[in-house]
C-alpha atoms as a PDB file:
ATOM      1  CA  UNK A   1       6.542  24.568 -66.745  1.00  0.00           C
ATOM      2  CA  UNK A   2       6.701  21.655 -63.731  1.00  0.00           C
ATOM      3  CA  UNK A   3       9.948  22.119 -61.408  1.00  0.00           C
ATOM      4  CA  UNK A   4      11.107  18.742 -61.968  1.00  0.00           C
ATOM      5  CA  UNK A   5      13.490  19.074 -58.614  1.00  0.00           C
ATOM      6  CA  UNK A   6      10.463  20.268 -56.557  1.00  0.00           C
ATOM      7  CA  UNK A   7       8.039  17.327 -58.119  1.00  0.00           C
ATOM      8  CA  UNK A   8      10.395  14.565 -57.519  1.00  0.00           C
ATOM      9  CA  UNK A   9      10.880  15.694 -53.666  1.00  0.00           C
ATOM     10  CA  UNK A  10       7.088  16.355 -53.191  1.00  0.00           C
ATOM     11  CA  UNK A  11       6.540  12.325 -54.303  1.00  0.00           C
ATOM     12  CA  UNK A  12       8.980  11.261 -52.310  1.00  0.00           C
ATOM     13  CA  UNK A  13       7.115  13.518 -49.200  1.00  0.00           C
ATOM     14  CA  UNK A  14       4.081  12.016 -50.281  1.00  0.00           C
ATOM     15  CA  UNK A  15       5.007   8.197 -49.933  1.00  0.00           C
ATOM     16  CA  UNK A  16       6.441   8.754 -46.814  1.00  0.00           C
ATOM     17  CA  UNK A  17       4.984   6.713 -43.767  1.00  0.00           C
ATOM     18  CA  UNK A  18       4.295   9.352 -40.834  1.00  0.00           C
ATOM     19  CA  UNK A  19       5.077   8.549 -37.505  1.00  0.00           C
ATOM     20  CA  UNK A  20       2.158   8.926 -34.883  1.00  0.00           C
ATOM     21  CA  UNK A  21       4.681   8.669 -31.458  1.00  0.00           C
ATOM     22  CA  UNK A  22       6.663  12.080 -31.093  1.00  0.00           C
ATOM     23  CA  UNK A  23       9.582  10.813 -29.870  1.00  0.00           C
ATOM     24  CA  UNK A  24       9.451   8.749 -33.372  1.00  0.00           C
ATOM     25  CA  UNK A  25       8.547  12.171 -35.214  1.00  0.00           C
ATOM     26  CA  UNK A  26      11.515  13.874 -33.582  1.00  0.00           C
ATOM     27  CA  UNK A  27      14.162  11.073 -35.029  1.00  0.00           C
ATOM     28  CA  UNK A  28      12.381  11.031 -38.235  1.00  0.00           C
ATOM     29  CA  UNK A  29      12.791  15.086 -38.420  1.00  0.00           C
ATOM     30  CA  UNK A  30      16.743  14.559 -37.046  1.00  0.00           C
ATOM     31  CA  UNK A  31      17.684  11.817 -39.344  1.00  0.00           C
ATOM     32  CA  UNK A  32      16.789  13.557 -42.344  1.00  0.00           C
ATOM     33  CA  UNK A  33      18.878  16.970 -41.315  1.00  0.00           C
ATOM     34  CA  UNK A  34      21.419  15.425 -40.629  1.00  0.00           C
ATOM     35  CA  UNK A  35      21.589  13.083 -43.985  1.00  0.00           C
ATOM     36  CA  UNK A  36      22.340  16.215 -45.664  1.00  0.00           C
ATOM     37  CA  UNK A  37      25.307  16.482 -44.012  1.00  0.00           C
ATOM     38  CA  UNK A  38      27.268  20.365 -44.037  1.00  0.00           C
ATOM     39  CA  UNK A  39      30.021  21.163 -45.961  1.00  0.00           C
ATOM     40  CA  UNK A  40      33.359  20.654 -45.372  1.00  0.00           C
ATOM     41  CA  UNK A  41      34.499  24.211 -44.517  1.00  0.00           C
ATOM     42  CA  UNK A  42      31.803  24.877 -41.486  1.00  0.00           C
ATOM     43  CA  UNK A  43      33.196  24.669 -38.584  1.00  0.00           C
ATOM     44  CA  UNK A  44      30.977  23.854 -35.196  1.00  0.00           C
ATOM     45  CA  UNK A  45      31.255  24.942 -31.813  1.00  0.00           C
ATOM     46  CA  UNK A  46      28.780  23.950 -28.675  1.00  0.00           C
ATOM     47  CA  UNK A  47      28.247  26.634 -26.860  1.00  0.00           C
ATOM     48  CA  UNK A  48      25.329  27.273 -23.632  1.00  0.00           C
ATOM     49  CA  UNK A  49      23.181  30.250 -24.460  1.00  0.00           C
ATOM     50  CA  UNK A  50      22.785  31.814 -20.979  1.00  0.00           C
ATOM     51  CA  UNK A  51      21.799  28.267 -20.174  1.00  0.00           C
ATOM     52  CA  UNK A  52      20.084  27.080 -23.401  1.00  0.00           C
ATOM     53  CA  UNK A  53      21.524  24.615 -25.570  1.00  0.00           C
ATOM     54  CA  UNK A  54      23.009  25.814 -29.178  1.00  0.00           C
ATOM     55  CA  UNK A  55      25.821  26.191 -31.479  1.00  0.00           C
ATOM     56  CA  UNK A  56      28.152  28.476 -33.260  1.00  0.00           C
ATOM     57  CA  UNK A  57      28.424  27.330 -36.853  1.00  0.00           C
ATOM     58  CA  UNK A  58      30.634  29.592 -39.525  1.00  0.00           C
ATOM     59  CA  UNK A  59      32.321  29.581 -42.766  1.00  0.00           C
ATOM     60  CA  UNK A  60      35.265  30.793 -43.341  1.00  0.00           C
ATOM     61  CA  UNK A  61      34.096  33.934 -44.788  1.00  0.00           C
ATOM     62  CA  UNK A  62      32.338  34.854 -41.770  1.00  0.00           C
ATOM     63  CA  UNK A  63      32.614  38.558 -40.139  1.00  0.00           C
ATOM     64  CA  UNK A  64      33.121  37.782 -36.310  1.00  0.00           C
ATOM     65  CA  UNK A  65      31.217  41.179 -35.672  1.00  0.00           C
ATOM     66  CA  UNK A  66      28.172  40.329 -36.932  1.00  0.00           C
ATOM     67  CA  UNK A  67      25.672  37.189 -36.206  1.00  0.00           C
ATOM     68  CA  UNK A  68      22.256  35.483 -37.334  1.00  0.00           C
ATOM     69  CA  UNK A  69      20.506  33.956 -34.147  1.00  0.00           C
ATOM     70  CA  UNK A  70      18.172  31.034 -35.638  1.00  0.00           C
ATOM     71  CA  UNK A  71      15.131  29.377 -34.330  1.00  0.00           C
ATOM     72  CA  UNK A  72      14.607  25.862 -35.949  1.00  0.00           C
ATOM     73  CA  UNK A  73      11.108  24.739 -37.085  1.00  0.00           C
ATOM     74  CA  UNK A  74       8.911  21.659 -35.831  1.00  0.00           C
ATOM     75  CA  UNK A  75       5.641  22.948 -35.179  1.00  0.00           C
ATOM     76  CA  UNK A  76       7.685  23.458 -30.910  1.00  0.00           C
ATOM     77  CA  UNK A  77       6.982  20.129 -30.369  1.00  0.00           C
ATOM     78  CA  UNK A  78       9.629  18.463 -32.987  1.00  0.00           C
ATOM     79  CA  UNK A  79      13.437  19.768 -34.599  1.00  0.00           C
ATOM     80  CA  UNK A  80      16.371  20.244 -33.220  1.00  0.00           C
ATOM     81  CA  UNK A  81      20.115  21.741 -33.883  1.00  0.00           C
ATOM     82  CA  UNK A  82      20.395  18.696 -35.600  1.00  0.00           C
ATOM     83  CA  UNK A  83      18.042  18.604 -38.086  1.00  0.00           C
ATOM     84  CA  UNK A  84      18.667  22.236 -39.194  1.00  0.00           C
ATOM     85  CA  UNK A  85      22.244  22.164 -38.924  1.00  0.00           C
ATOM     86  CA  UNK A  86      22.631  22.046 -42.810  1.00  0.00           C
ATOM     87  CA  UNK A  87      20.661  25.020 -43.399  1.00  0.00           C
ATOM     88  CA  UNK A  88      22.102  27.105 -40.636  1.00  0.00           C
ATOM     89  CA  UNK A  89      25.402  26.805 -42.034  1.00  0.00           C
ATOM     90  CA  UNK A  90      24.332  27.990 -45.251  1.00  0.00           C
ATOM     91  CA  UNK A  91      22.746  30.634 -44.011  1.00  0.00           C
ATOM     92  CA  UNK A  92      25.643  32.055 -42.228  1.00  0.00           C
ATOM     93  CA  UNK A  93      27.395  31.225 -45.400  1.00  0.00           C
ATOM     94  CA  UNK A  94      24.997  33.399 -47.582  1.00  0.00           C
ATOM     95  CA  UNK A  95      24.928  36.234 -45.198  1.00  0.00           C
ATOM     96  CA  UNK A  96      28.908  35.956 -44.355  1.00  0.00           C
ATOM     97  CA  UNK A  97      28.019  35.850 -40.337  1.00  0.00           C
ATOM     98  CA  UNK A  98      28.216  33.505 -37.572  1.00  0.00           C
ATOM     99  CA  UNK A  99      25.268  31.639 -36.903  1.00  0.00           C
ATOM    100  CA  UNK A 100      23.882  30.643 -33.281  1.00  0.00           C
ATOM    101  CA  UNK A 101      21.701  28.191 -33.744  1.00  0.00           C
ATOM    102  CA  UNK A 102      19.136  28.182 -30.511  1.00  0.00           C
ATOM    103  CA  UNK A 103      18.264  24.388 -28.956  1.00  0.00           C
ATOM    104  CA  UNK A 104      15.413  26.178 -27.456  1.00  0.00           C
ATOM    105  CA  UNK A 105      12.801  23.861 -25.309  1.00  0.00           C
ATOM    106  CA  UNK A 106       9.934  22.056 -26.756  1.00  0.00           C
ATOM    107  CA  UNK A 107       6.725  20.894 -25.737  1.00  0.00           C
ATOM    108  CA  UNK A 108       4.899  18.872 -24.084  1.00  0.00           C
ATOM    109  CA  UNK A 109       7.724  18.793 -21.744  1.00  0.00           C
ATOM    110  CA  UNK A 110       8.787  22.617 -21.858  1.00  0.00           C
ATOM    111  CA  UNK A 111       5.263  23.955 -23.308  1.00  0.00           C
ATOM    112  CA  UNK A 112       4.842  27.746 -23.963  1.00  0.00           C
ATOM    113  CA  UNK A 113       6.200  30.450 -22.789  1.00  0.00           C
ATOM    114  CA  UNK A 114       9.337  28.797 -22.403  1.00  0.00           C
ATOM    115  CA  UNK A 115      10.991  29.318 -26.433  1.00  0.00           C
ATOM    116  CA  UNK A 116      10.081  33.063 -26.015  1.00  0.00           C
ATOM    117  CA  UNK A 117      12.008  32.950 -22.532  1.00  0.00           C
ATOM    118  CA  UNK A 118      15.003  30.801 -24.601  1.00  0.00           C
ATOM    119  CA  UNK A 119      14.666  33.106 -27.465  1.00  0.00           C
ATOM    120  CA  UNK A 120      15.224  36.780 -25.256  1.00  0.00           C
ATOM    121  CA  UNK A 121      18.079  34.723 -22.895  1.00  0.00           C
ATOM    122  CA  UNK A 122      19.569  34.129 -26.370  1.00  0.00           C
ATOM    123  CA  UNK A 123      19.082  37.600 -27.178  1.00  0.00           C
ATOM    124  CA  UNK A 124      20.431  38.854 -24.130  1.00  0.00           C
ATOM    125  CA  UNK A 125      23.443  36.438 -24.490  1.00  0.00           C
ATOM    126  CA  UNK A 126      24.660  38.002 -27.608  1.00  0.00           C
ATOM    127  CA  UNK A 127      24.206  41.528 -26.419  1.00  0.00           C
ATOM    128  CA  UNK A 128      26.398  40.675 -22.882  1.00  0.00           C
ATOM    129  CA  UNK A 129      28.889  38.787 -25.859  1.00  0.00           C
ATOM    130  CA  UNK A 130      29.979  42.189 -27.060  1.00  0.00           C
ATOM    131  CA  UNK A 131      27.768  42.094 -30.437  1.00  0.00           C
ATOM    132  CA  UNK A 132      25.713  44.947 -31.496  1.00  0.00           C
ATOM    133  CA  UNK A 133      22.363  45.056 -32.159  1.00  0.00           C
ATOM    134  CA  UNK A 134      23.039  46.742 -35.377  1.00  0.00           C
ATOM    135  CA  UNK A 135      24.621  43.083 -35.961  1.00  0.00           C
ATOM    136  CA  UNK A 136      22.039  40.643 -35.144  1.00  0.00           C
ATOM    137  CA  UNK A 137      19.956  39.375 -36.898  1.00  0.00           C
ATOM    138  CA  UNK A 138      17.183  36.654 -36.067  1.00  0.00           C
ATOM    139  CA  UNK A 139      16.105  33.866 -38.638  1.00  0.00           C
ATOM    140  CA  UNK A 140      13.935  31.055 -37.959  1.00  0.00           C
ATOM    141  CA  UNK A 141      11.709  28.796 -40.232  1.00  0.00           C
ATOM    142  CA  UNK A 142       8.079  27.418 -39.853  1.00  0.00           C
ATOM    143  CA  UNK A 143       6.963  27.992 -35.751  1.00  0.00           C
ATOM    144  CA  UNK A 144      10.848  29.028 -35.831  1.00  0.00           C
ATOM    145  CA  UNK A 145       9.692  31.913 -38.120  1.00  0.00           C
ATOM    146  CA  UNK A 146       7.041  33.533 -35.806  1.00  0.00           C
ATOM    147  CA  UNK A 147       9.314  32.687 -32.692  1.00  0.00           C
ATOM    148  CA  UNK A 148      11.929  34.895 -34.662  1.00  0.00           C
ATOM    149  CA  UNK A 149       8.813  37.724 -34.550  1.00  0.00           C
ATOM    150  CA  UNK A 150       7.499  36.908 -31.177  1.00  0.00           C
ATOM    151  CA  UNK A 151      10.925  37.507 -30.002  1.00  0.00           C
ATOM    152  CA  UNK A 152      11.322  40.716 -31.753  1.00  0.00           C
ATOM    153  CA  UNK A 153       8.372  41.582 -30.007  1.00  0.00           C
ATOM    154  CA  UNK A 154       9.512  40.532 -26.815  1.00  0.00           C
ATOM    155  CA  UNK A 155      12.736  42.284 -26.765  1.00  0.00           C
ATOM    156  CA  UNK A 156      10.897  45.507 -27.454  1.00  0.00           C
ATOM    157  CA  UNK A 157       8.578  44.927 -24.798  1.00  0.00           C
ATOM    158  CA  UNK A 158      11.891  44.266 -22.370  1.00  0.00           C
ATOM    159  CA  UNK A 159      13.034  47.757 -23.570  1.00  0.00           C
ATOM    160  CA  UNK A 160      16.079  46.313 -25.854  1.00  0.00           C
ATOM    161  CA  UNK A 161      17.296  47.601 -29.166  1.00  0.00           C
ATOM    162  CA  UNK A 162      15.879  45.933 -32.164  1.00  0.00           C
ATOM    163  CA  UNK A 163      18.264  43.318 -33.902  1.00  0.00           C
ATOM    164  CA  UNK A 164      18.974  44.628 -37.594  1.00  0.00           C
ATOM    165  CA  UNK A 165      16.264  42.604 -39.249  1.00  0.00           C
ATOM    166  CA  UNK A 166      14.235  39.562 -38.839  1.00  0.00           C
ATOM    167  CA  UNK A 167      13.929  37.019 -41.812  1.00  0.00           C
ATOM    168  CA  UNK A 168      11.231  34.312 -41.823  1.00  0.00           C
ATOM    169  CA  UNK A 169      10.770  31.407 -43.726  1.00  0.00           C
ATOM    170  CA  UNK A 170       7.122  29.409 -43.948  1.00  0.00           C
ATOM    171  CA  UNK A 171       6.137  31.608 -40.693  1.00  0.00           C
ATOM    172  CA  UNK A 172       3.800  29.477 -38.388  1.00  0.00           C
ATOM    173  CA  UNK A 173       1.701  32.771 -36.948  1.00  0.00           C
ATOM    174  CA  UNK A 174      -1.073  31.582 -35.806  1.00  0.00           C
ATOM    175  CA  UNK A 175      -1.999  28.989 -33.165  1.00  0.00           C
ATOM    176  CA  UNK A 176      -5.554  29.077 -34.726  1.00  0.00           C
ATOM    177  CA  UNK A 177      -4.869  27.994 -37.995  1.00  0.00           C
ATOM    178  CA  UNK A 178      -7.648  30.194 -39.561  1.00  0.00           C
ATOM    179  CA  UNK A 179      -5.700  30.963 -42.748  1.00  0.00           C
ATOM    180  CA  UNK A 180      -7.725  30.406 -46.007  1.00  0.00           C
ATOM    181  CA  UNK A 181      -4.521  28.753 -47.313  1.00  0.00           C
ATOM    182  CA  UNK A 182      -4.883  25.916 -45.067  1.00  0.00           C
ATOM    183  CA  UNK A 183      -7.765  24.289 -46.554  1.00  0.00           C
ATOM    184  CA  UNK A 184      -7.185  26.135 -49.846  1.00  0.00           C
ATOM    185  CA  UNK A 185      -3.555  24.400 -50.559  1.00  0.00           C
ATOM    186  CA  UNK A 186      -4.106  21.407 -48.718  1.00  0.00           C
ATOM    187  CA  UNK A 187      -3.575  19.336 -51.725  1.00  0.00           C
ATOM    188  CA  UNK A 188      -0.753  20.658 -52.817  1.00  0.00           C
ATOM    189  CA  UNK A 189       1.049  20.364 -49.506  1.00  0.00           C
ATOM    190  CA  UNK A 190       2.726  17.087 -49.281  1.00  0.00           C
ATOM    191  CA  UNK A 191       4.083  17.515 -45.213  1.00  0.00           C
ATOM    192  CA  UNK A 192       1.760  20.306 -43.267  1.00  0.00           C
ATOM    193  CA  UNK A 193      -1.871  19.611 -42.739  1.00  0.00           C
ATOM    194  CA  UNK A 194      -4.581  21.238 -40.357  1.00  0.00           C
ATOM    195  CA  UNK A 195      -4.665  18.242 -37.873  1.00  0.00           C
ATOM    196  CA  UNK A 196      -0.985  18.211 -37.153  1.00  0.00           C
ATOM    197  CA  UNK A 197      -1.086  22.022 -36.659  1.00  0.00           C
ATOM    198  CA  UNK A 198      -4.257  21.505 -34.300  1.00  0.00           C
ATOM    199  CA  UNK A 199      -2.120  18.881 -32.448  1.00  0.00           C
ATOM    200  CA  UNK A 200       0.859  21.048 -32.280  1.00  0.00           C
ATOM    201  CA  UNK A 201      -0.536  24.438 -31.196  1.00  0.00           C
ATOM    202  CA  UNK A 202      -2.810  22.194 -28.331  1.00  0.00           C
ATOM    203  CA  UNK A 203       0.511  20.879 -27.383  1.00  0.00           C
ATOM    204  CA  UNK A 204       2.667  24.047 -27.335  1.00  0.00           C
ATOM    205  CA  UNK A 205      -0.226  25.818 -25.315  1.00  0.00           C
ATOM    206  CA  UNK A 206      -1.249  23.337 -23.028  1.00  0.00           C
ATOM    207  CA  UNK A 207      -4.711  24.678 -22.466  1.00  0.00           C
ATOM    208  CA  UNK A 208      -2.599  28.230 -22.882  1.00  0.00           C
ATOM    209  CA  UNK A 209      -4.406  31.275 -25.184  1.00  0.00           C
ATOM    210  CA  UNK A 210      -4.680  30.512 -29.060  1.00  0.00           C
ATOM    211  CA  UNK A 211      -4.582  34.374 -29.212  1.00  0.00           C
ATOM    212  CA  UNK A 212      -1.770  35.598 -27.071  1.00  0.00           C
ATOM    213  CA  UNK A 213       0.396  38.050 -29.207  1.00  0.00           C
ATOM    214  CA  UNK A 214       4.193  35.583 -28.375  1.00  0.00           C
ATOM    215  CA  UNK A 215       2.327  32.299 -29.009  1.00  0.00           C
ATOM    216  CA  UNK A 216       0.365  33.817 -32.065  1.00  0.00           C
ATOM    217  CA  UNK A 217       1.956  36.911 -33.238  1.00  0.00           C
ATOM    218  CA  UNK A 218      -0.781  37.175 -35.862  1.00  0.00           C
ATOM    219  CA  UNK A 219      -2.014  39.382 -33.045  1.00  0.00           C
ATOM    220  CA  UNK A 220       0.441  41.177 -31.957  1.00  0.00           C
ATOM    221  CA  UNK A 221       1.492  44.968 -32.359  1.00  0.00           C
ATOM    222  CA  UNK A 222       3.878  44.996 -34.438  1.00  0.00           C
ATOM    223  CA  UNK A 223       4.709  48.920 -34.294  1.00  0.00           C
ATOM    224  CA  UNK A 224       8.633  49.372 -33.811  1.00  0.00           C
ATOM    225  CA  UNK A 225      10.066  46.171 -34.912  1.00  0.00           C
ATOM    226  CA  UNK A 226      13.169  45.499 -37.257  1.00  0.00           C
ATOM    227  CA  UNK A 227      12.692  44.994 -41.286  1.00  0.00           C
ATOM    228  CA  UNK A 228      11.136  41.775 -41.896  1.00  0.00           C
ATOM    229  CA  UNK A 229      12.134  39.373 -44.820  1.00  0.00           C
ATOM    230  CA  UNK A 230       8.900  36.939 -45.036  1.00  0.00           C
ATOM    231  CA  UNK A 231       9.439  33.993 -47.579  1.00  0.00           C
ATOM    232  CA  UNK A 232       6.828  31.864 -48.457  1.00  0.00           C
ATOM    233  CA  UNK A 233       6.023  28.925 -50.808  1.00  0.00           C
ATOM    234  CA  UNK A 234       3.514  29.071 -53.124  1.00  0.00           C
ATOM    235  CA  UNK A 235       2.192  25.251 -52.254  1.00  0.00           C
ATOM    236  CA  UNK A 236       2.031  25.307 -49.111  1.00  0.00           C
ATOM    237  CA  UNK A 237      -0.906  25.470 -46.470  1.00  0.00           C
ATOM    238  CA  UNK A 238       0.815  28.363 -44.405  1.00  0.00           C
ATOM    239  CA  UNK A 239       0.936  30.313 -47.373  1.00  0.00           C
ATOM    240  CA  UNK A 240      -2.161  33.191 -46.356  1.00  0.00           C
ATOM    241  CA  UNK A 241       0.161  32.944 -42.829  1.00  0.00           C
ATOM    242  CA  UNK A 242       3.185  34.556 -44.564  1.00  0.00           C
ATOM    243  CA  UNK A 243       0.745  37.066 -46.308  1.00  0.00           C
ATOM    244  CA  UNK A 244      -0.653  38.390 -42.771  1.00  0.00           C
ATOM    245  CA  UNK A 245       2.410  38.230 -41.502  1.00  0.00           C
ATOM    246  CA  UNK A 246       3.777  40.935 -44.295  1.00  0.00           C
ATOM    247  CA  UNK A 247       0.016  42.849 -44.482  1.00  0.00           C
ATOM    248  CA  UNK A 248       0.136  43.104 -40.292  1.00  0.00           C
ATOM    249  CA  UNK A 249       3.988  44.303 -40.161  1.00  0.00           C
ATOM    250  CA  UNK A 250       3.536  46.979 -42.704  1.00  0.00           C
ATOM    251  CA  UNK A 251       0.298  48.307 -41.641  1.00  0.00           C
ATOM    252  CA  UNK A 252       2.406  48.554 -38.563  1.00  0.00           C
ATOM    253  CA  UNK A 253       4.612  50.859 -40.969  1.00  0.00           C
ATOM    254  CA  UNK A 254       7.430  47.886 -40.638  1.00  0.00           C
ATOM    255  CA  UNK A 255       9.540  48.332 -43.534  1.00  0.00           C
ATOM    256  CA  UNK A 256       8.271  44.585 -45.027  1.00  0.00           C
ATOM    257  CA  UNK A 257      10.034  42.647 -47.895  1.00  0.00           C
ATOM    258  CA  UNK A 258       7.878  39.881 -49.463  1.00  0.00           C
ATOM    259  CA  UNK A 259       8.726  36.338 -51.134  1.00  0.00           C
ATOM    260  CA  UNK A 260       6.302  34.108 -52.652  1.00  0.00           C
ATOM    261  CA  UNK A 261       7.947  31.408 -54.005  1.00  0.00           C
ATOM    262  CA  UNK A 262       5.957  29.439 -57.365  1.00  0.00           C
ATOM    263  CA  UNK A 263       5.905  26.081 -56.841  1.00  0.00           C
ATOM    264  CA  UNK A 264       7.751  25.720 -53.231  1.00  0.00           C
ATOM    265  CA  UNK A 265       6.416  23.680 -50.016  1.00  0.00           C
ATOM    266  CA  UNK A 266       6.704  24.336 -46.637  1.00  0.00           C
ATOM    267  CA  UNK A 267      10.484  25.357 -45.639  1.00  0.00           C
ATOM    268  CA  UNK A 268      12.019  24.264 -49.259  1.00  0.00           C
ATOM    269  CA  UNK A 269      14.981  25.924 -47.742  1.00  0.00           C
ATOM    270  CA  UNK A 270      15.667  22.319 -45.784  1.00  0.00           C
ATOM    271  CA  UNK A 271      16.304  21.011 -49.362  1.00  0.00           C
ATOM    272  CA  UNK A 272      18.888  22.793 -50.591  1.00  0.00           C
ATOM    273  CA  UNK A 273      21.219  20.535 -51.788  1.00  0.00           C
ATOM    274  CA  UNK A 274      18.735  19.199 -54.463  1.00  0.00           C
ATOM    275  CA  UNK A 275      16.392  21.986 -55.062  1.00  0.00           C
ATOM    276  CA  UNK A 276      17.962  25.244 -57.093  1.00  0.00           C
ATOM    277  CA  UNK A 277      15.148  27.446 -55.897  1.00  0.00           C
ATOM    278  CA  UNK A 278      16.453  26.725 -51.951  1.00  0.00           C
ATOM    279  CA  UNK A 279      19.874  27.787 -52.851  1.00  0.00           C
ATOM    280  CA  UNK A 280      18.545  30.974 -54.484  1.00  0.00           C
ATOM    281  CA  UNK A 281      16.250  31.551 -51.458  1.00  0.00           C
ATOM    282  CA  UNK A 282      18.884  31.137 -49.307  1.00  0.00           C
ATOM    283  CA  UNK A 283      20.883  33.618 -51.262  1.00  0.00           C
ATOM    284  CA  UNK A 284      18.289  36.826 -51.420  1.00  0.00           C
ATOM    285  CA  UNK A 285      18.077  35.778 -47.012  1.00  0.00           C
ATOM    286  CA  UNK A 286      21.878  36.418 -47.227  1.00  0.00           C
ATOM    287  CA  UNK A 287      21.453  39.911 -49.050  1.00  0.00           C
ATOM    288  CA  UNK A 288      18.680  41.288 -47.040  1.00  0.00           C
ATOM    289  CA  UNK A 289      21.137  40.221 -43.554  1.00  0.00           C
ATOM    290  CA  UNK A 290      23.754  41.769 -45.363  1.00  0.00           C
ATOM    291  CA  UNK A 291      21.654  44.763 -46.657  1.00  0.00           C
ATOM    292  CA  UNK A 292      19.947  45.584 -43.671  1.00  0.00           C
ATOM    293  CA  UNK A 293      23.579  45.607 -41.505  1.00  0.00           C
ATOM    294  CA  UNK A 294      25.174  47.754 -43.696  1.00  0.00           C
ATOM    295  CA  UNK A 295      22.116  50.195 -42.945  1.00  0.00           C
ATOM    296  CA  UNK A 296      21.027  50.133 -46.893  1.00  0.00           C
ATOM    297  CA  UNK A 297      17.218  49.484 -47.932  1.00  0.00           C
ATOM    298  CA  UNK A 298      17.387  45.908 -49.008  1.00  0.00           C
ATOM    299  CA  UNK A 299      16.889  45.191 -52.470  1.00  0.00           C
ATOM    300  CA  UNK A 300      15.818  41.695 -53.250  1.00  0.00           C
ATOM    301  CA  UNK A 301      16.810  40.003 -55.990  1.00  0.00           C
ATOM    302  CA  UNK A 302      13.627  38.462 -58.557  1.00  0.00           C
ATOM    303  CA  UNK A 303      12.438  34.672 -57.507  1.00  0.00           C
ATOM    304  CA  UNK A 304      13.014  31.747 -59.732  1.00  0.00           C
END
């Protein structure tokens, strides 16, 4: 049976006029965040990351101790802590933890390496803060999901402890975009297609490698790294991206938890005030944080 929530959102994606001018893609990505609004009980706190822009948001039934560092999505060219603040809180909220939510640079201005340099200053931030690593946990959707890996990666490289977990949502893994789910789900996928991902990754690099393990950690050794939570939509053209992710962590003998989500696009998570399934997605993120902290093998609760 159709998702009637998911169908009337997917129209409404369809219609949409694109912008072509990325400072007009950035306001369009902004507005919408922030016409979801947050609730009324997160509070929000501007704070410099060892220099980079973010912000503290928390419910009230946050533990202090313990914190989810988030990477937004927008392909690093577009998003902001505006147009993820909404989901950040609820994150926190499902998870009971602060969230830092990380205004990392974008390109073409700031083009790659610089989020992986934002990302482990971050990282390093909340380590000098007193938290332990036991209690940090990094999140990020879309290219904010495999800067959430890339960083893991990095801050083993650097010789840091791993954070407790890493949870990704619609990863963005490869700069590529060689997954058979690109073409495959194309119709289905009302908001990412192969030219914008072209145009991103061309940004982001800026004549960089389409291969190097932080910009595309479809190719990076994963051996070492913290549980990974990979949730993925069933419509969406990063779909087979999700599935390497999972297939390349645990043949890396990651301990790998796997979401595929019937009927969800790209980052449904953004939608949570109308869509059921981004509530409930949200929810099983929260218990894997939660789960992994506490040092139990997460157990994730069945989709739909």
């Amino acid at each position: 049976m159709s998702n009637p929530e998911i169908d009337a959102l997917r129209a409404e994606m369809a219609a949409r006029v694109r912008p072509t001018e990325l400072a007009d893609m950035r306001a369009g990505l902004d507005a919408r965040g922030l016409a979801y609004g947050i609730a009324d009980d997160v509070q929000v706190d501007v704070v410099s990351a060892a220099g980079v822009p973010a912000e503290w948001t928390f419910t009230p039934n946050a533990d202090p101790r313990r914190v989810i560092l988030y990477f937004h999505g927008g392909g690093y060219v577009v998003g902001s802590l505006d147009s993820h603040r909404h989901v950040a809180a609820e994150i926190g909220r499902a998870a009971a933890t602060r969230v830092l939510a990380l205004g990392y640079r974008l390109a073409p201005e700031h083009p790659f390496p610089a989020p992986i340099e934002d990302a482990l200053a971050a990282y390093r931030y909340l380590l000098a803060s007193g938290f332990a690593a036991s209690n940090i946990a990094l999140a990020g959707d879309s290219a904010g999901g495999g800067l959430a890996v890339a960083a893991m990666v990095a801050i083993r490289d650097a010789g840091l402890p791993q954070p407790a977990c890493g949870w990704t949502i619609s990863p963005w893994i490869d700069m590529e975009n060689t997954g058979g789910s690109i073409t495959s789900k194309s119709a289905e996928d009302p908001n990412v297609q192969k030219p914008g991902l072209d145009m991103m990754a061309t940004t982001y690099l800026a004549g960089g490698d389409k291969r190097n393990p932080l910009a595309s950690p479809l190719h990076a050794d994963m051996r070492g790294l913290a549980p990974l939570l990979v949730q993925v939509g069933a419509a969406e053209t990063l779909l087979d991206d999700g599935i390497r992710l999972a297939a390349i962590a645990g043949a890396a003998h990651v301990a790998v938890t796997m979401e595929v989500w019937p009927e969800m696009i790209h980052v449904w998570h953004l939608h949570h005030p109308r869509l059921a399934a981004g509530r409930k997605s949200i929810a099983n993120g929260g218990a894997f944080v939660q789960a992994s902290m506490d040092g139990v093998a997460p157990v994730t609760p069945r989709v739909g």
